[in-house]
PDB file of N, CA and C in Angstrom:
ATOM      1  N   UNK A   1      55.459 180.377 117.394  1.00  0.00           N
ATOM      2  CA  UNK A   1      56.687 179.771 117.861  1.00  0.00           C
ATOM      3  C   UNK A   1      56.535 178.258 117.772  1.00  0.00           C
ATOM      4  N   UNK A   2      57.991 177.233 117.272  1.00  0.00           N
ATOM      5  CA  UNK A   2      57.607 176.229 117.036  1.00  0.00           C
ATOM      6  C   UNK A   2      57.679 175.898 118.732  1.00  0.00           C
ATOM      7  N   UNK A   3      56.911 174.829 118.752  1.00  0.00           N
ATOM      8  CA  UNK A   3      56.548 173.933 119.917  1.00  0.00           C
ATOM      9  C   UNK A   3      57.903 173.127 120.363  1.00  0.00           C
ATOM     10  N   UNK A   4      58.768 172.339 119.669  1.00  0.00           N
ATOM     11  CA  UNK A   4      59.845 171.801 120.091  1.00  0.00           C
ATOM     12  C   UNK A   4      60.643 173.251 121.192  1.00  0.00           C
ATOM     13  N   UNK A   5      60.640 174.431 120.424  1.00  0.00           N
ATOM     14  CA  UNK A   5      61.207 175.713 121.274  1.00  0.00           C
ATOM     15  C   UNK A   5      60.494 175.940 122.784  1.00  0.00           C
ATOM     16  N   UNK A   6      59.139 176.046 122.684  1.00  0.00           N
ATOM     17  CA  UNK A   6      58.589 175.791 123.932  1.00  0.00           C
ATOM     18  C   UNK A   6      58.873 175.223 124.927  1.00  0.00           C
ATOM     19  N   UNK A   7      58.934 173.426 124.633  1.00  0.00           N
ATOM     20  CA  UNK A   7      59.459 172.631 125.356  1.00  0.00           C
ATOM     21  C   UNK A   7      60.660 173.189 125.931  1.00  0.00           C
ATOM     22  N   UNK A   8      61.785 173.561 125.062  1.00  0.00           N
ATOM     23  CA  UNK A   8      63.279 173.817 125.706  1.00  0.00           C
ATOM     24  C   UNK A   8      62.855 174.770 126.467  1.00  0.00           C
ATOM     25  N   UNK A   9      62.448 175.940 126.004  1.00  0.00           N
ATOM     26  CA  UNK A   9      62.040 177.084 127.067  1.00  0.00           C
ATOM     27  C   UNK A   9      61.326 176.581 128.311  1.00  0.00           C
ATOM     28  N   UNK A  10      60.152 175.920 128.497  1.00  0.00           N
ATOM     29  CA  UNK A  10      59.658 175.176 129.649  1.00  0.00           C
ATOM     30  C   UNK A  10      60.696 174.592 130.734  1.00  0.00           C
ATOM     31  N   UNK A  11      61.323 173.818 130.054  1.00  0.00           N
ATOM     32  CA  UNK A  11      62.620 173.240 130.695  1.00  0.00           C
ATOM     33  C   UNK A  11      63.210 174.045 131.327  1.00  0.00           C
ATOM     34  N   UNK A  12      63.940 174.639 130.600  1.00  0.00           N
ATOM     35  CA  UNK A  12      64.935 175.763 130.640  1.00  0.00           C
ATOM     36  C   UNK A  12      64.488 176.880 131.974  1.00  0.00           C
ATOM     37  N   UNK A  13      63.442 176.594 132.128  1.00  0.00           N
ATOM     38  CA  UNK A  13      62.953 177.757 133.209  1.00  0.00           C
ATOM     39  C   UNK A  13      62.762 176.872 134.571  1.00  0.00           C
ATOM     40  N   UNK A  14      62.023 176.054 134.239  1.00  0.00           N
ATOM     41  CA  UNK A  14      62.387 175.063 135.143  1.00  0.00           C
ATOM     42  C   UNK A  14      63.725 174.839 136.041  1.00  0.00           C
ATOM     43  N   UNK A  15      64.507 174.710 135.428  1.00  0.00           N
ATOM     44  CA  UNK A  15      65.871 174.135 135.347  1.00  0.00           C
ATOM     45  C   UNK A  15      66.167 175.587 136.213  1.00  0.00           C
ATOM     46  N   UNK A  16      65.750 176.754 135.854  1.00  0.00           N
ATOM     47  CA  UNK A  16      66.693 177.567 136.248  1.00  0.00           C
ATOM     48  C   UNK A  16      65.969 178.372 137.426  1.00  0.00           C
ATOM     49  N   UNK A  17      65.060 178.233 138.134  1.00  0.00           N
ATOM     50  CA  UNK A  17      64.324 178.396 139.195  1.00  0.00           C
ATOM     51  C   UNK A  17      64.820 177.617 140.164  1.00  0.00           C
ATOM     52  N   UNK A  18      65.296 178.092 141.285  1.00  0.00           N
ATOM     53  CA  UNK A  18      66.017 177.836 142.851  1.00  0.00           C
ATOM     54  C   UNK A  18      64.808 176.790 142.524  1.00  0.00           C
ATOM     55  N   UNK A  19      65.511 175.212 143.942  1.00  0.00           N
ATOM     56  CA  UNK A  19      64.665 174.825 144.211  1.00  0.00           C
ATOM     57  C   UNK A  19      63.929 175.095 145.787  1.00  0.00           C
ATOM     58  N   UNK A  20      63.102 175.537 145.612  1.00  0.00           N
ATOM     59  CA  UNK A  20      62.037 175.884 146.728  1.00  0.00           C
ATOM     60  C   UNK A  20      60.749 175.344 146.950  1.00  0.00           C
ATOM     61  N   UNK A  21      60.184 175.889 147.982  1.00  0.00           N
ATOM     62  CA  UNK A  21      58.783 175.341 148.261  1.00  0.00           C
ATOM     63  C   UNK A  21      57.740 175.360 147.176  1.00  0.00           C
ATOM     64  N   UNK A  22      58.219 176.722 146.637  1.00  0.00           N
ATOM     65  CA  UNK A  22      57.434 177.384 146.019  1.00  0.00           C
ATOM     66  C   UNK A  22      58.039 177.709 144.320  1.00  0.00           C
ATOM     67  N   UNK A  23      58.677 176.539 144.034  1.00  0.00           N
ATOM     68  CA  UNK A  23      59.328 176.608 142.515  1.00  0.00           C
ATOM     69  C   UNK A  23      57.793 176.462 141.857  1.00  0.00           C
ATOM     70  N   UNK A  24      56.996 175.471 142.275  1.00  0.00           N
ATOM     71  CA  UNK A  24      55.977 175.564 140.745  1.00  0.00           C
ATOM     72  C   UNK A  24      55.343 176.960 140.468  1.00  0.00           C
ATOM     73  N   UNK A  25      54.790 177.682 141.804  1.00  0.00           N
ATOM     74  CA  UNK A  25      54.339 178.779 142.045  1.00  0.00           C
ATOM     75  C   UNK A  25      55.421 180.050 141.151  1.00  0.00           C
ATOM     76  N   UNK A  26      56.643 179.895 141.279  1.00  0.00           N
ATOM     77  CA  UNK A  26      57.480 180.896 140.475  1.00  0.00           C
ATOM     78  C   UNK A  26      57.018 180.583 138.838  1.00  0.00           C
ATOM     79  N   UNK A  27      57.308 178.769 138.942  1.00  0.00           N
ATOM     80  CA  UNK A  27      57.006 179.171 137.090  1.00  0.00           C
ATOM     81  C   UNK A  27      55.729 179.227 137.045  1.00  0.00           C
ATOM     82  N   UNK A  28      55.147 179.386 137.202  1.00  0.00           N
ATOM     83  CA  UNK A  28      53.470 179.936 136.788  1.00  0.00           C
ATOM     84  C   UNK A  28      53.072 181.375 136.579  1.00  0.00           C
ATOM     85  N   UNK A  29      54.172 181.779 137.558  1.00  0.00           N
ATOM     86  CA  UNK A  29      54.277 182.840 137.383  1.00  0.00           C
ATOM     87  C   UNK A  29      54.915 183.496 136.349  1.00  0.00           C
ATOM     88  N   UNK A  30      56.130 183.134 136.175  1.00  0.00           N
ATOM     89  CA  UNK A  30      56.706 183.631 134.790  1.00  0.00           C
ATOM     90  C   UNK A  30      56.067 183.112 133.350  1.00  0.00           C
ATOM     91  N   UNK A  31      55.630 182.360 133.292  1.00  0.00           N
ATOM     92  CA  UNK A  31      54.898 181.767 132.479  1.00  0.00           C
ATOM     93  C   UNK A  31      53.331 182.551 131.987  1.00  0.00           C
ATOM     94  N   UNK A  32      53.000 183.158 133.174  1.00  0.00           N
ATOM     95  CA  UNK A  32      51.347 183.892 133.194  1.00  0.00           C
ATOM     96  C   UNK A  32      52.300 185.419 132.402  1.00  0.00           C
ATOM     97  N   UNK A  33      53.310 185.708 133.292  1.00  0.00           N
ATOM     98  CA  UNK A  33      53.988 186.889 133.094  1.00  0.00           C
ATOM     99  C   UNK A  33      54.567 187.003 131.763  1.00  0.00           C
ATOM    100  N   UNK A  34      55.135 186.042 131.108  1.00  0.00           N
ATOM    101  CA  UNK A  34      55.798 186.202 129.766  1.00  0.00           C
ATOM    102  C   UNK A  34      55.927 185.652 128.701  1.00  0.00           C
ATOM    103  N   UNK A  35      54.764 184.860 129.069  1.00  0.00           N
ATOM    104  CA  UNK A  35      54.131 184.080 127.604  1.00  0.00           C
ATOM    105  C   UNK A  35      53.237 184.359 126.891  1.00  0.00           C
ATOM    106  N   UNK A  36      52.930 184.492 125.910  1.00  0.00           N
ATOM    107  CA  UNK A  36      51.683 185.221 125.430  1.00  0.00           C
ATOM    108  C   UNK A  36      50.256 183.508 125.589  1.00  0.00           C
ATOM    109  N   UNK A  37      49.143 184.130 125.472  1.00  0.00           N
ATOM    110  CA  UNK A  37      48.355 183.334 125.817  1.00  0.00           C
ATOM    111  C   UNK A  37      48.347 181.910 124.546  1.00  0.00           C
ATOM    112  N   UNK A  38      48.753 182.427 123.886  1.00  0.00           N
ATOM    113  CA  UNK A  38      49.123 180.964 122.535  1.00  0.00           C
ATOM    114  C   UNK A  38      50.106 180.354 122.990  1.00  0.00           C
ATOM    115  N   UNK A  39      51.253 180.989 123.644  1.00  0.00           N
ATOM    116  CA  UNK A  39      52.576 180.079 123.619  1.00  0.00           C
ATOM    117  C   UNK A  39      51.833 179.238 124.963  1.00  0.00           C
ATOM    118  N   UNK A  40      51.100 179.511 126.134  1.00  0.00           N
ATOM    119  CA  UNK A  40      51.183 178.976 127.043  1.00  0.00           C
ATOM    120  C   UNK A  40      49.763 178.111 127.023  1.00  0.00           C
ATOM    121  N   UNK A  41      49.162 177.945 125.597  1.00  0.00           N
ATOM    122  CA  UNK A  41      47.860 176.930 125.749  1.00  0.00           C
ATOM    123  C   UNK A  41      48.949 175.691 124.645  1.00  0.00           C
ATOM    124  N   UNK A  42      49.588 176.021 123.811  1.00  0.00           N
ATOM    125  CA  UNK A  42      50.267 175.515 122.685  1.00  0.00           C
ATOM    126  C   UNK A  42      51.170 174.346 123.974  1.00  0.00           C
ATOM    127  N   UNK A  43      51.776 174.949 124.942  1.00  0.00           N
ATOM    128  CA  UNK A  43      52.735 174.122 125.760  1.00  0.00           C
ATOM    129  C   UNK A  43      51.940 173.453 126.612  1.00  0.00           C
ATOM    130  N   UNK A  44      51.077 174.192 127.449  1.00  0.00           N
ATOM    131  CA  UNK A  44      50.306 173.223 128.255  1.00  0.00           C
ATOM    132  C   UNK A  44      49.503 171.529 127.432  1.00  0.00           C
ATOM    133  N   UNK A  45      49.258 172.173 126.144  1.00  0.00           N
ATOM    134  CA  UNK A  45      48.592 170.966 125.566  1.00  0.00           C
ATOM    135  C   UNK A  45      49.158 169.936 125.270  1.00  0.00           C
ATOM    136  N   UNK A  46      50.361 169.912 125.098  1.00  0.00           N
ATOM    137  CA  UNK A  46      51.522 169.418 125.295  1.00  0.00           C
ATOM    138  C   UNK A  46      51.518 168.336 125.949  1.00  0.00           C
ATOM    139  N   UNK A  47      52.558 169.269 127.418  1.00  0.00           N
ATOM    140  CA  UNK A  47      52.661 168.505 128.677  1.00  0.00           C
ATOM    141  C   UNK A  47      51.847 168.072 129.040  1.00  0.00           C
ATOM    142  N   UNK A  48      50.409 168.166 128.554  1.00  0.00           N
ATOM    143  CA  UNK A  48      49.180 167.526 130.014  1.00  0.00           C
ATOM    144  C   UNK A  48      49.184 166.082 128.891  1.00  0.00           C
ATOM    145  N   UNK A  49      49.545 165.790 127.942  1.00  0.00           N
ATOM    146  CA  UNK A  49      49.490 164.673 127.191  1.00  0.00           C
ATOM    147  C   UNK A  49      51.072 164.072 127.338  1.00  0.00           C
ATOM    148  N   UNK A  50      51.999 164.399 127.778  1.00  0.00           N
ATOM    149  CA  UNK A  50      53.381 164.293 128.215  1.00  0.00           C
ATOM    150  C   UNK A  50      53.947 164.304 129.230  1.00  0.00           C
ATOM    151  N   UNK A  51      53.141 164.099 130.101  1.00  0.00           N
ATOM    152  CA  UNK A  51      53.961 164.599 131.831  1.00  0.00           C
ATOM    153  C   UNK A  51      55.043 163.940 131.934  1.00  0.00           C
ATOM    154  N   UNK A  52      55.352 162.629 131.204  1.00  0.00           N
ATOM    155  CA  UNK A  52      56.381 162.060 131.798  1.00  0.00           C
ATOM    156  C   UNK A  52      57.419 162.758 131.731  1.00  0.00           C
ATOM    157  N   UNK A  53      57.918 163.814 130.290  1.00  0.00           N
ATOM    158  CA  UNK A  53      59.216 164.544 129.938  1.00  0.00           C
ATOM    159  C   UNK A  53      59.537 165.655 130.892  1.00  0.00           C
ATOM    160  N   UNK A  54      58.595 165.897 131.616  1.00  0.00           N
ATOM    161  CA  UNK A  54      58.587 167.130 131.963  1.00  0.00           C
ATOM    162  C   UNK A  54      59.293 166.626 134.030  1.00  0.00           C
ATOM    163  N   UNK A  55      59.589 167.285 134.882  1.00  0.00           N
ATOM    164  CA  UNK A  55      59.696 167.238 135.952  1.00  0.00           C
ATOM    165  C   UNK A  55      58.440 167.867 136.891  1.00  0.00           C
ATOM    166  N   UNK A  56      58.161 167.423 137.721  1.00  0.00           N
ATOM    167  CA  UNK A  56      57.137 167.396 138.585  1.00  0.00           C
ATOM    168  C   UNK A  56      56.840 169.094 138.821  1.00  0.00           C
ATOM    169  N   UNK A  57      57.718 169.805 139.501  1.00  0.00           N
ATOM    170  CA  UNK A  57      57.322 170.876 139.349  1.00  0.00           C
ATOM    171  C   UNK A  57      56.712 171.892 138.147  1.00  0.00           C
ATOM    172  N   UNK A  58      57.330 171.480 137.107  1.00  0.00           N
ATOM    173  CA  UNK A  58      56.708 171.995 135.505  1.00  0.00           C
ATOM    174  C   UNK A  58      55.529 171.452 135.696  1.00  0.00           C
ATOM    175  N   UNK A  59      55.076 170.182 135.904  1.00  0.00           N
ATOM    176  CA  UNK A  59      53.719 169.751 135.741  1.00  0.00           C
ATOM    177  C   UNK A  59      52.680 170.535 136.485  1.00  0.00           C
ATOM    178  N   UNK A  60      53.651 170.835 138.057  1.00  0.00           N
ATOM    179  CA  UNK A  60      52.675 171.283 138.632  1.00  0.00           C
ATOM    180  C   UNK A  60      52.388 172.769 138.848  1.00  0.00           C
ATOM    181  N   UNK A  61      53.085 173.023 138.216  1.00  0.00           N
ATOM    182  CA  UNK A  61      52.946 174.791 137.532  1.00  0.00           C
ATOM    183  C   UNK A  61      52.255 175.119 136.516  1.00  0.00           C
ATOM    184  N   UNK A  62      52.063 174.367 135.863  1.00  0.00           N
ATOM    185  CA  UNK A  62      50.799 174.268 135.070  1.00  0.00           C
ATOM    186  C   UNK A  62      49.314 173.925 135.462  1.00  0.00           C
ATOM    187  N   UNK A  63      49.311 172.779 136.746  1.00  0.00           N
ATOM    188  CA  UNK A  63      48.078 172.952 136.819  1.00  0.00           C
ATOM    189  C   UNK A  63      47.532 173.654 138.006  1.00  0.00           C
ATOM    190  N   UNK A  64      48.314 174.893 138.120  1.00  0.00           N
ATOM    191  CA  UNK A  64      47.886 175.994 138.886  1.00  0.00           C
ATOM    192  C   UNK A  64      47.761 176.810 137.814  1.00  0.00           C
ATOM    193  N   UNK A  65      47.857 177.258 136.706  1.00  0.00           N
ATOM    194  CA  UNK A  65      47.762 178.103 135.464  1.00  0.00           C
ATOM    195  C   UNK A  65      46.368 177.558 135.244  1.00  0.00           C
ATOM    196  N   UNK A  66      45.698 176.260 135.110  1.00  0.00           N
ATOM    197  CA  UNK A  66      44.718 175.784 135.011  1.00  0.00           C
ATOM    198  C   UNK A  66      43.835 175.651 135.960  1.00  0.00           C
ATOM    199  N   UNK A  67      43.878 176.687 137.062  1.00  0.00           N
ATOM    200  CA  UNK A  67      42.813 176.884 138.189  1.00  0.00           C
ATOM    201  C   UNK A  67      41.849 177.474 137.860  1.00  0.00           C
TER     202      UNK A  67
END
């Protein structure tokens, strides 16, 4: 999958997760749940060189994927 698609998808999930206590915790979850392990090293490598594009909770849903 191209990587620009990722990004939107990242977003996109983001975006569409209530905001809660526990939004980063949801996308990590969907993310562990329905990404295959390429799409979600391909995006993380990404964002951890990009945080600025991304919103705080995406960032920090990732580095609970990276525990």
């Amino acid at each position: 999958m191209e990587l620009s698609s990722l990004i939107r998808m990242g977003k996109q999930i983001s975006a569409n997760i209530p905001e809660s206590q526990k939004k980063a915790e949801k996308i990590a979850s969907h993310l562990k749940n329905f990404w295959t392990p390429k799409m979600r090293k391909e995006f993380i490598d990404y964002l951890q060189k990009n945080k600025n594009e991304f919103e705080q909770e995406l960032v920090d849903a990732v580095n609970l994927l990276n525990k």
